[in-house]
C-alpha atoms as a PDB file:
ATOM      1  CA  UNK A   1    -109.330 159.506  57.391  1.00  0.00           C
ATOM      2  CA  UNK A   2    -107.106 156.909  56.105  1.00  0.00           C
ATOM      3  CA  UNK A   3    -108.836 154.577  53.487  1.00  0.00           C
ATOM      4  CA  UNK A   4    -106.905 151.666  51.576  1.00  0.00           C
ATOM      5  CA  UNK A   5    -109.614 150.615  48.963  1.00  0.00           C
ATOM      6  CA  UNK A   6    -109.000 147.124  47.106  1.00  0.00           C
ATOM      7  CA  UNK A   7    -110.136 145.740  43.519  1.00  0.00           C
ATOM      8  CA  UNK A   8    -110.003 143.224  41.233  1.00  0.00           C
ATOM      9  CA  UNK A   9    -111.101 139.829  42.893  1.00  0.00           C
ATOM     10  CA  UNK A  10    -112.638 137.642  41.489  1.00  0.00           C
ATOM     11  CA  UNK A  11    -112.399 133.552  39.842  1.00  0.00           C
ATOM     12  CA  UNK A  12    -110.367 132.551  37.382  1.00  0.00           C
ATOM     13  CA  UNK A  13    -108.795 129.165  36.241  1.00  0.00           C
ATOM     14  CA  UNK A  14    -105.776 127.958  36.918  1.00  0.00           C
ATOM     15  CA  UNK A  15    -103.205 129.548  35.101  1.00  0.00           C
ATOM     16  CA  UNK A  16    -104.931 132.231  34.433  1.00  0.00           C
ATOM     17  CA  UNK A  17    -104.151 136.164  35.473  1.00  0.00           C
ATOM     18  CA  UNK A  18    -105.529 138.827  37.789  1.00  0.00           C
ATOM     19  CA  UNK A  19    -104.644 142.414  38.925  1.00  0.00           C
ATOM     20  CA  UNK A  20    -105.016 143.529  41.894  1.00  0.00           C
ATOM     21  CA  UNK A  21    -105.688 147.544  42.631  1.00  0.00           C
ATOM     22  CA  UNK A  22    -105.331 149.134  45.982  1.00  0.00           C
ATOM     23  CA  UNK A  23    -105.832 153.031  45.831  1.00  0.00           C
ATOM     24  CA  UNK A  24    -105.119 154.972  49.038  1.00  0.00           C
ATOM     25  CA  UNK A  25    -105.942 158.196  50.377  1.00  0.00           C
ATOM     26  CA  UNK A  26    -105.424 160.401  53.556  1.00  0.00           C
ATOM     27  CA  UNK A  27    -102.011 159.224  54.468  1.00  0.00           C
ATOM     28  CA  UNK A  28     -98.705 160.333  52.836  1.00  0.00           C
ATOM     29  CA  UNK A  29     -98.295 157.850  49.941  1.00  0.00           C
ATOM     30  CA  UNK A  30     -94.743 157.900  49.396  1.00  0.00           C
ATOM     31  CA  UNK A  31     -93.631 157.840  53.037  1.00  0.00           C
ATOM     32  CA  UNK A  32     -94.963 154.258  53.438  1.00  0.00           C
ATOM     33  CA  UNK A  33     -93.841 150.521  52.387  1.00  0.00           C
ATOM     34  CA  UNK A  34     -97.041 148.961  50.792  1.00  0.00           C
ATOM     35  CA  UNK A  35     -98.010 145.456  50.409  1.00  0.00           C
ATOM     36  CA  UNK A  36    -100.335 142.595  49.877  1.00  0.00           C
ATOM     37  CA  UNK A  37    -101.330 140.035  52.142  1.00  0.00           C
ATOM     38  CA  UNK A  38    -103.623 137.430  51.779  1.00  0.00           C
ATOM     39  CA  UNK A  39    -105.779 134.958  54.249  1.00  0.00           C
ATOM     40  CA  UNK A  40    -107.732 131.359  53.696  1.00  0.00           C
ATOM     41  CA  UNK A  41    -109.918 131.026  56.722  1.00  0.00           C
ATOM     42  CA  UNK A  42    -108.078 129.182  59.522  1.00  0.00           C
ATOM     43  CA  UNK A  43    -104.934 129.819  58.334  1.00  0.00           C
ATOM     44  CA  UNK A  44    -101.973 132.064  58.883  1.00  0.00           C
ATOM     45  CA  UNK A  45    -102.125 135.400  56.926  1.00  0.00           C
ATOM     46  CA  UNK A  46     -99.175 135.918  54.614  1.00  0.00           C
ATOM     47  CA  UNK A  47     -96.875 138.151  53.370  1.00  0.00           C
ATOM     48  CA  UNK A  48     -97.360 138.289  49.884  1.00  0.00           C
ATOM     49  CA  UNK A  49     -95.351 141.439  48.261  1.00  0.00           C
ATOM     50  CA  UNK A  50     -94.063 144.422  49.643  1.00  0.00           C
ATOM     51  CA  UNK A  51     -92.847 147.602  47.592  1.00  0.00           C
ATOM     52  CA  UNK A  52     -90.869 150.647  49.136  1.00  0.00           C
ATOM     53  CA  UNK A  53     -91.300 154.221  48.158  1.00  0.00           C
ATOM     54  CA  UNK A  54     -88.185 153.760  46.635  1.00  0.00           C
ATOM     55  CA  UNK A  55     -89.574 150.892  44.875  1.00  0.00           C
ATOM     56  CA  UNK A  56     -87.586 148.144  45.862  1.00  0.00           C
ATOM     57  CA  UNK A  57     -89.633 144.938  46.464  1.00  0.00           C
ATOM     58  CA  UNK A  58     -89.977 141.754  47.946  1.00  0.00           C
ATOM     59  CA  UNK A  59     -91.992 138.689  47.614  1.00  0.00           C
ATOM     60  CA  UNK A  60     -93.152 135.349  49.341  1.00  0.00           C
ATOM     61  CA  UNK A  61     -91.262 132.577  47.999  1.00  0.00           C
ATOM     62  CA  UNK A  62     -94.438 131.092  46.906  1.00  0.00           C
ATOM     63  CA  UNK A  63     -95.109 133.637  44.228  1.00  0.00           C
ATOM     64  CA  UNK A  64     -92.146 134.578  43.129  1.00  0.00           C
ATOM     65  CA  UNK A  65     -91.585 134.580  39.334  1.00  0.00           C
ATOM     66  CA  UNK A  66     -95.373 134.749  39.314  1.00  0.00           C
ATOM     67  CA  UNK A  67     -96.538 138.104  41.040  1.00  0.00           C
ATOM     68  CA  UNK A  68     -95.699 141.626  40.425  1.00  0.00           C
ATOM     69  CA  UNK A  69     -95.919 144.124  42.697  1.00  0.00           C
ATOM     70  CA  UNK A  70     -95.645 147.757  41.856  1.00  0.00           C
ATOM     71  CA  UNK A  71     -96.538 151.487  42.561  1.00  0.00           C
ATOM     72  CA  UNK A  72     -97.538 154.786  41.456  1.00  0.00           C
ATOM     73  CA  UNK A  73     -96.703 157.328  44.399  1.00  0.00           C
ATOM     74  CA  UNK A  74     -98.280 160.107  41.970  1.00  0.00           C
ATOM     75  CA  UNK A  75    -101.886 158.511  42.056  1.00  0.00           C
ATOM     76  CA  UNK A  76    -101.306 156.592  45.192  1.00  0.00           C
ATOM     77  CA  UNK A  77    -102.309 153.276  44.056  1.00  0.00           C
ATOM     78  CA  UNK A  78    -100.342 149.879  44.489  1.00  0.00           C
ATOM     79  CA  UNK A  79    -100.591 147.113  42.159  1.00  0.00           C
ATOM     80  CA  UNK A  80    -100.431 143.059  42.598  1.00  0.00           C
ATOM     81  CA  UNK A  81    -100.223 141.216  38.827  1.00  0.00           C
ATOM     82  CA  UNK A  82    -100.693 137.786  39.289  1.00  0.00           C
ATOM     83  CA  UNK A  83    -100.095 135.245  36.425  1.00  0.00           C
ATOM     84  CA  UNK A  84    -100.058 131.826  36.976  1.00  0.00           C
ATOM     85  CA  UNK A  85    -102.274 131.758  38.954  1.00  0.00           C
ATOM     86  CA  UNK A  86    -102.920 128.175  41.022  1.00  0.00           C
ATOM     87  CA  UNK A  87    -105.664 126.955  43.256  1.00  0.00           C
ATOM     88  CA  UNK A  88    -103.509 127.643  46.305  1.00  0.00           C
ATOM     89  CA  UNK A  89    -103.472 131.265  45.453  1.00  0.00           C
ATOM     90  CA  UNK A  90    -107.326 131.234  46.415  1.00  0.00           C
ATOM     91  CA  UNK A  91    -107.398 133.912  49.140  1.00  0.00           C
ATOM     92  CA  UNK A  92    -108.668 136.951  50.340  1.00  0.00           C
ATOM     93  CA  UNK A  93    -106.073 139.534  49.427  1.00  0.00           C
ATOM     94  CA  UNK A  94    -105.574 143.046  51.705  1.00  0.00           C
ATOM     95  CA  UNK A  95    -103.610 146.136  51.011  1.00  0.00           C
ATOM     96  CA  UNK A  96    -101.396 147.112  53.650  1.00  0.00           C
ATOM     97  CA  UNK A  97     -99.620 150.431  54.419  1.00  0.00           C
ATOM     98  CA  UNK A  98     -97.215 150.714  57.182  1.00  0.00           C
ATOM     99  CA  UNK A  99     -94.934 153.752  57.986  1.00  0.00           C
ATOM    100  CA  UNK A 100     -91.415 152.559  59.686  1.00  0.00           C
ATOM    101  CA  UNK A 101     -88.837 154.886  61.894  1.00  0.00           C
ATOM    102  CA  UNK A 102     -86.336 153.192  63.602  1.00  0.00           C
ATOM    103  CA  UNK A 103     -87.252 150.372  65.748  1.00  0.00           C
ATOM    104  CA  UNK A 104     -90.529 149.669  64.607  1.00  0.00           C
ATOM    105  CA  UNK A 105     -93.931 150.415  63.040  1.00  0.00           C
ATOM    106  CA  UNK A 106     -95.478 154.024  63.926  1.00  0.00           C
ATOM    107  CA  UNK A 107     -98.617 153.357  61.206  1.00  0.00           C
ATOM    108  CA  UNK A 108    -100.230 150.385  60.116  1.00  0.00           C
ATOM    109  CA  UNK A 109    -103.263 150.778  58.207  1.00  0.00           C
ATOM    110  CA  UNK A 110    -105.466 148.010  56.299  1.00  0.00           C
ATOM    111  CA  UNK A 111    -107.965 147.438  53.453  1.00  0.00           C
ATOM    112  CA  UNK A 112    -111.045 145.359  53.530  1.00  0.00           C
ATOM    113  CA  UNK A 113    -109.519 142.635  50.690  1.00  0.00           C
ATOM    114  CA  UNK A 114    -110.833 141.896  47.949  1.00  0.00           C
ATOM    115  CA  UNK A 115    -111.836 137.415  47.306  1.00  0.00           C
ATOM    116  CA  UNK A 116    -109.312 135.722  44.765  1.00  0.00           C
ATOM    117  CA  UNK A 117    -111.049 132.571  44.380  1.00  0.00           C
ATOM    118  CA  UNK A 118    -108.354 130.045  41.981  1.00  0.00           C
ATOM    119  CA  UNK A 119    -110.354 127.145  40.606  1.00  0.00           C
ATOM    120  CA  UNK A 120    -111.621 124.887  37.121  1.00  0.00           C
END
């Protein structure tokens, strides 16, 4: 079975720095485009980061400059470094791994997210 296991929540202060860990198993790593997403409750979920196997990346233009994402096909783990962190950052965050062919999404597959709580 596929599992997408997050870590690294937790509070910190404002301006302060957290990594994020999402290892996977049971799916073929290096075929899939992995990212982060995060939700506050009664809000739209966004698109944080995303990271190709090739390792080309992209990132919400509210944490760019601020967030890393990255990968490490060979231990199939994804990683979100957050610095600068502010109190709208305050989230749950999810790993997400979706295979692509053309013309759309053939597997999507989720973590349980790990709480990113921002505040002094």
């Amino acid at each position: 079975q596929v599992q997408l296991v997050e870590s690294g929540g937790g509070l910190v202060q404002p301006g302060g720095s957290l990594r994020l860990s999402c290892a996977a198993s049971g799916l073929m790593f290096s075929t899939y485009v992995m990212g982060w997403l995060r939700q506050v409750p009664g809000k739209q979920r966004e698109l944080v980061a995303t990271i190709t196997s090739g390792g080309s990346t992209n990132y919400a233009d509210s944490v760019k400059g601020r967030f890393t994402i990255s990968r490490d096909n060979a231990e199939n783990t994804v990683i979100l470094q957050m610095n600068s962190l502010k109190p709208e950052d305050t989230a749950v965050y999810s790993c997400n791994a979706r295979r692509l062919r053309n013309g759309g999404v053939t597997n999507d597959y989720w973590g349980q997210g790990t709480q990113v709580t921002v505040s002094s």
